[in-house]
Protein backbone atom coordinates (compact mmCIF):
# COMPACT_ATOMS: atom_id res chain seq x y z
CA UNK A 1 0.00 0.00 0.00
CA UNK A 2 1.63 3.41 -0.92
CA UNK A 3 1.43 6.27 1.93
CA UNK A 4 1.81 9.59 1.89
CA UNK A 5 5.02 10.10 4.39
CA UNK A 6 6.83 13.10 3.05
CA UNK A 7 6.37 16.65 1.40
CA UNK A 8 7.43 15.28 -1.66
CA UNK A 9 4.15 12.71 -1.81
CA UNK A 10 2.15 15.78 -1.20
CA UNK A 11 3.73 17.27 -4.68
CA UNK A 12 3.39 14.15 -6.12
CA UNK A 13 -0.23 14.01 -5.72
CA UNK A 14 -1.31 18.07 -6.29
CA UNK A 15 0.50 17.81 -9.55
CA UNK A 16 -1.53 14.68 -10.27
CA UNK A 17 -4.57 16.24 -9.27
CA UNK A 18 -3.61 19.70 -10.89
CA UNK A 19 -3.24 18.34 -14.60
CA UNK A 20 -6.27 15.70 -14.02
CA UNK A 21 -9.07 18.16 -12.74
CA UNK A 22 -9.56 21.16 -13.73
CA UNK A 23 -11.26 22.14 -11.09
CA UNK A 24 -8.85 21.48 -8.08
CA UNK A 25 -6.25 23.38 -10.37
CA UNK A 26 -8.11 26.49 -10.17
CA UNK A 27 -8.58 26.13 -6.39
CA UNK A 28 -4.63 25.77 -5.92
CA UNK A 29 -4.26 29.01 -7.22
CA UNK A 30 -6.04 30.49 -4.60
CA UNK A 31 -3.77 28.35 -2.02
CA UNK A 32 -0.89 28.67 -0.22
CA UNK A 33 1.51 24.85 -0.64
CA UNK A 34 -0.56 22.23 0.42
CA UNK A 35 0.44 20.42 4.43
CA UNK A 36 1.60 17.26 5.12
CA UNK A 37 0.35 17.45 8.28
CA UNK A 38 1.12 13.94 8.96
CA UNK A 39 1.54 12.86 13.33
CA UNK A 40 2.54 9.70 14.81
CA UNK A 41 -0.13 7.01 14.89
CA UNK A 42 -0.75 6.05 18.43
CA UNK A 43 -3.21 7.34 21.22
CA UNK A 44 -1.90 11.19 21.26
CA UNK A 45 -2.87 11.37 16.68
CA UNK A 46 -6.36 10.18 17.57
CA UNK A 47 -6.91 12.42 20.48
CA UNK A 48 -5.86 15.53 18.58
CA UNK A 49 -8.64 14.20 15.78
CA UNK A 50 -10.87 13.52 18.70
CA UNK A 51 -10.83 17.29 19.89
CA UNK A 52 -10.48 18.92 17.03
CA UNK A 53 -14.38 17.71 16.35
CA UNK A 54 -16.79 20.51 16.30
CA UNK A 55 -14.73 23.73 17.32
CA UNK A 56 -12.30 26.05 15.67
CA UNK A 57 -9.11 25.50 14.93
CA UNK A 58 -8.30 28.33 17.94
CA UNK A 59 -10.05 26.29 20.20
CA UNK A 60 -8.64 22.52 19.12
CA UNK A 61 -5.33 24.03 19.29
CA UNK A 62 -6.33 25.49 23.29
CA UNK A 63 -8.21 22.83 24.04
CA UNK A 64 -5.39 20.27 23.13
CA UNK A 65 -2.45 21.95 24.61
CA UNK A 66 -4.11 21.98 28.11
CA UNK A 67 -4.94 18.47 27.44
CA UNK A 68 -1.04 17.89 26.87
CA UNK A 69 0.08 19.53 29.66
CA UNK A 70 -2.07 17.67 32.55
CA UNK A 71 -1.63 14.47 30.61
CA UNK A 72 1.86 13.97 30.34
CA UNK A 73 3.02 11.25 27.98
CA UNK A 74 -0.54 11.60 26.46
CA UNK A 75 -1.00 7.68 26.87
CA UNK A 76 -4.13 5.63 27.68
CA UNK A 77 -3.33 5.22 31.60
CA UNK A 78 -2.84 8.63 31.84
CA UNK A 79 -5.43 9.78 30.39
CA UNK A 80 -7.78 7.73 32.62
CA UNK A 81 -5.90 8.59 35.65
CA UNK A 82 -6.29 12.70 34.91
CA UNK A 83 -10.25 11.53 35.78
CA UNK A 84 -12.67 13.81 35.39
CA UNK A 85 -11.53 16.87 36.82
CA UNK A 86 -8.33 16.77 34.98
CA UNK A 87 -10.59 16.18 31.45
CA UNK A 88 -12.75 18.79 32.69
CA UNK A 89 -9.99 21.29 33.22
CA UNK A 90 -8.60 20.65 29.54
CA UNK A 91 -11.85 21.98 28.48
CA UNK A 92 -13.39 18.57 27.05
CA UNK A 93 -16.68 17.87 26.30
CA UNK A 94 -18.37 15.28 28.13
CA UNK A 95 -19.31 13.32 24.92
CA UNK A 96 -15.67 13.66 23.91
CA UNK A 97 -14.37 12.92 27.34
CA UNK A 98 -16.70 9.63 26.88
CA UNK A 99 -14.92 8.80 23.64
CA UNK A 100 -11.40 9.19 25.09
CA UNK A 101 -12.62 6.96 27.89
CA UNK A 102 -13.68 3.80 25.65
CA UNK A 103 -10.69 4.25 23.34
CA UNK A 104 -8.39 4.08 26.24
CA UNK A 105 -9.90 1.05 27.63
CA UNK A 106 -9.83 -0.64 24.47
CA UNK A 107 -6.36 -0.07 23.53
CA UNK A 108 -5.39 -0.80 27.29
CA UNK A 109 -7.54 -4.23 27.07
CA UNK A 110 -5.65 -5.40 23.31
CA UNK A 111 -9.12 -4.85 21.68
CA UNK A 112 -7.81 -1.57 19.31
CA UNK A 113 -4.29 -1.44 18.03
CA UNK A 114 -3.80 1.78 16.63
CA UNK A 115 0.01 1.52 15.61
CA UNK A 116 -1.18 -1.95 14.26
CA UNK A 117 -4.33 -1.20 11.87
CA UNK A 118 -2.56 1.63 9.63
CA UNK A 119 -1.20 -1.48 7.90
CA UNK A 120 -4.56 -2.97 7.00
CA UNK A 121 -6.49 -2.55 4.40
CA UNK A 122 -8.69 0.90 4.55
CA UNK A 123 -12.04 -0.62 4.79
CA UNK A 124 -10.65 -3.05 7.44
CA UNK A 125 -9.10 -0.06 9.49
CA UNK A 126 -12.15 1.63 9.61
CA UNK A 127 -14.11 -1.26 10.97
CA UNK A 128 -12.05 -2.32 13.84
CA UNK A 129 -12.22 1.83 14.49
CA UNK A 130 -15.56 2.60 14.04
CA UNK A 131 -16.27 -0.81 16.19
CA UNK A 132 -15.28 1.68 19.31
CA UNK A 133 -18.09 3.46 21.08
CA UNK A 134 -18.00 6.93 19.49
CA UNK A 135 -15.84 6.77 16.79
CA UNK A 136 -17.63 7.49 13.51
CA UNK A 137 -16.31 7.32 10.17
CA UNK A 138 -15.04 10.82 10.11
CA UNK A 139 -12.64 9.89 12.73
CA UNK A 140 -11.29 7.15 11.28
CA UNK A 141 -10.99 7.99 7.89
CA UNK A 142 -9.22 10.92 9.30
CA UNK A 143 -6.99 9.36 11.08
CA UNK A 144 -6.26 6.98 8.55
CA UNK A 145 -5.25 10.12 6.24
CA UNK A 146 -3.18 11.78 9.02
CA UNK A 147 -1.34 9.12 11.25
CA UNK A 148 -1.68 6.19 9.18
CA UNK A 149 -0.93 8.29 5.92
CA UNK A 150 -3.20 6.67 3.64
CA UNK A 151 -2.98 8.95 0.68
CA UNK A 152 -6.94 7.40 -1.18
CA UNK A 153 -9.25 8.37 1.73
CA UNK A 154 -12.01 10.79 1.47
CA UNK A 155 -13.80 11.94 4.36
CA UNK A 156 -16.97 13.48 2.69
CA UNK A 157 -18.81 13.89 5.67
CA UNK A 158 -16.94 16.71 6.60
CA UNK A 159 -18.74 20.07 5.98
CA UNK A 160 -15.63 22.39 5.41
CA UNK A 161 -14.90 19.65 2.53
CA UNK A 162 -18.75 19.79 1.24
CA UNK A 163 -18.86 23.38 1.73
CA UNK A 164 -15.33 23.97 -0.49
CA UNK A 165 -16.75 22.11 -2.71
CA UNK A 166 -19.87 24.24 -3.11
CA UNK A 167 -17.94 27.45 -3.15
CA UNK A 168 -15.46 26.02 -5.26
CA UNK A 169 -18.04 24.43 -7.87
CA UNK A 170 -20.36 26.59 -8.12
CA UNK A 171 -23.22 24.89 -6.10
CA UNK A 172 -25.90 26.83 -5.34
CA UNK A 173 -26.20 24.09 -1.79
CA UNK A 174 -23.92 21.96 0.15
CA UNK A 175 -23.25 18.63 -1.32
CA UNK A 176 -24.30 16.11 1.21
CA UNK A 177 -21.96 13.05 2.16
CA UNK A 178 -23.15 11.12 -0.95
CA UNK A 179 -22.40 13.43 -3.44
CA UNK A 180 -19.00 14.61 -2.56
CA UNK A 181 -18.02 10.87 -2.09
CA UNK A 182 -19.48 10.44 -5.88
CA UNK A 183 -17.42 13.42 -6.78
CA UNK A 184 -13.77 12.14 -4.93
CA UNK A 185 -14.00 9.18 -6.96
CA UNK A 186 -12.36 10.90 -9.87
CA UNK A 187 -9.64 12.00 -7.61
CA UNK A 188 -8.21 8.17 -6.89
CA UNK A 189 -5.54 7.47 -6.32
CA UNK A 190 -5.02 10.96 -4.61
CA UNK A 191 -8.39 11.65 -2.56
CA UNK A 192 -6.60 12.17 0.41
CA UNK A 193 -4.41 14.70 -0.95
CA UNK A 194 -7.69 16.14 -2.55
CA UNK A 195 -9.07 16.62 0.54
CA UNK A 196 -5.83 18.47 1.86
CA UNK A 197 -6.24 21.13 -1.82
CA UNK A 198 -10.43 21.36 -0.60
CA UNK A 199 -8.94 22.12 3.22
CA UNK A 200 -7.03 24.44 2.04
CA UNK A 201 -9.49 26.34 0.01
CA UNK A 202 -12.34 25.90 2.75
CA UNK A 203 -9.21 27.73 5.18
CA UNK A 204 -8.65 30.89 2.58
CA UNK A 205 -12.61 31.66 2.06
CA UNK A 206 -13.13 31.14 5.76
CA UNK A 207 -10.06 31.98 7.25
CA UNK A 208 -10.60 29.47 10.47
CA UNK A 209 -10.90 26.16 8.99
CA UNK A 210 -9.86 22.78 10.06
CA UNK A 211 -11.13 19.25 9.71
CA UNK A 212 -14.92 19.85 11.28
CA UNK A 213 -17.08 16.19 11.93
């Protein structure tokens, strides 16, 4: 399976995408070079995806820094031993906090390797994730494109992608899910890439963009 694991796959796959859709080439002229933005698989990538759900980049970027500094390694046994007032103090959610919980038990009890699973197949990797209580596909396609480095996934349930896509296309609505899967089909064997140019454009129309479930 080929991975994205350098800035140089990241080329690779704009100029791909650049001389195969017209499209996406007009958007990269409106953006700055495309991320890596590639972390470690382990507990700490999947947090930062967990967190990042639902609030600005601003507030991810708070939210997980405080989260760093009372859990420190970020591993599953800390994490549960920070309890709730430690979660609480990071600023997390309760459904989030939830989440964190039940992925920490699982990798502590051998029933999620995430280290392990970036070598399966995609649609294998997203079943033993989405198997956890509260992960959904967004998170794990996500973090299959940005610890695992999976360079054909497409999360099109995100709304910054479906709403690039509308101000990039010229859609009068927001794609749903559906759709802007049907549309990332032409982009294989670069979607994930893809979804970095769509990111990208999403973050220069709206200034404050990241990743949003």
């Amino acid at each position: 399976m080929k991975r994205i694991a350098s800035k140089r796959d990241i080329s690779a796959g704009v100029k791909h995408l650049r001389n195969s859709c017209g499209r996406l080439a007009a958007m990269l002229e409106e953006c700055p070079p495309i991320p890596l933005r590639l972390s470690q698989p382990g507990f700490e990538g999947l947090c930062s995806i967990i967190v990042s759900q639902q609030v600005s980049k601003a507030s991810a970027d708070a939210i997980f820094g405080r989260l760093r500094s009372i859990v420190d390694p970020l591993l599953p046994e800390g994490f549960l031993a920070a309890g709730e007032e430690g979660w609480k103090a990071a600023g997390l959610s309760r459904p989030k906090q939830r989440t964190l919980v039940e992925i920490s038990n699982a990798v502590l009890e051998d029933r999620l390797d995430l280290e392990g699973l970036c070598s399966l197949p995609p649609e294998q990797a997203i079943g033993d994730l989405v198997a956890i209580k509260g992960i959904g596909p967004w998170t794990a396609e996500v973090y299959l494109m940005f610890c695992a480095g999976h360079r054909d996934i497409f999360p099109a349930g995100d709304l910054a992608l479906q709403e690039a896509m509308r101000l990039g296309f010229g859609m009068e609505e927001r794609p749903d899910e559906k759709t802007c899967r049907a549309e990332a089909e032409a982009w294989a064997p670069w979607r994930s890439v893809a979804a970095r140019i769509l990111w990208a454009y999403y973050a220069v129309r709206k200034r404050d963009a990241m990743p949003v479930a």
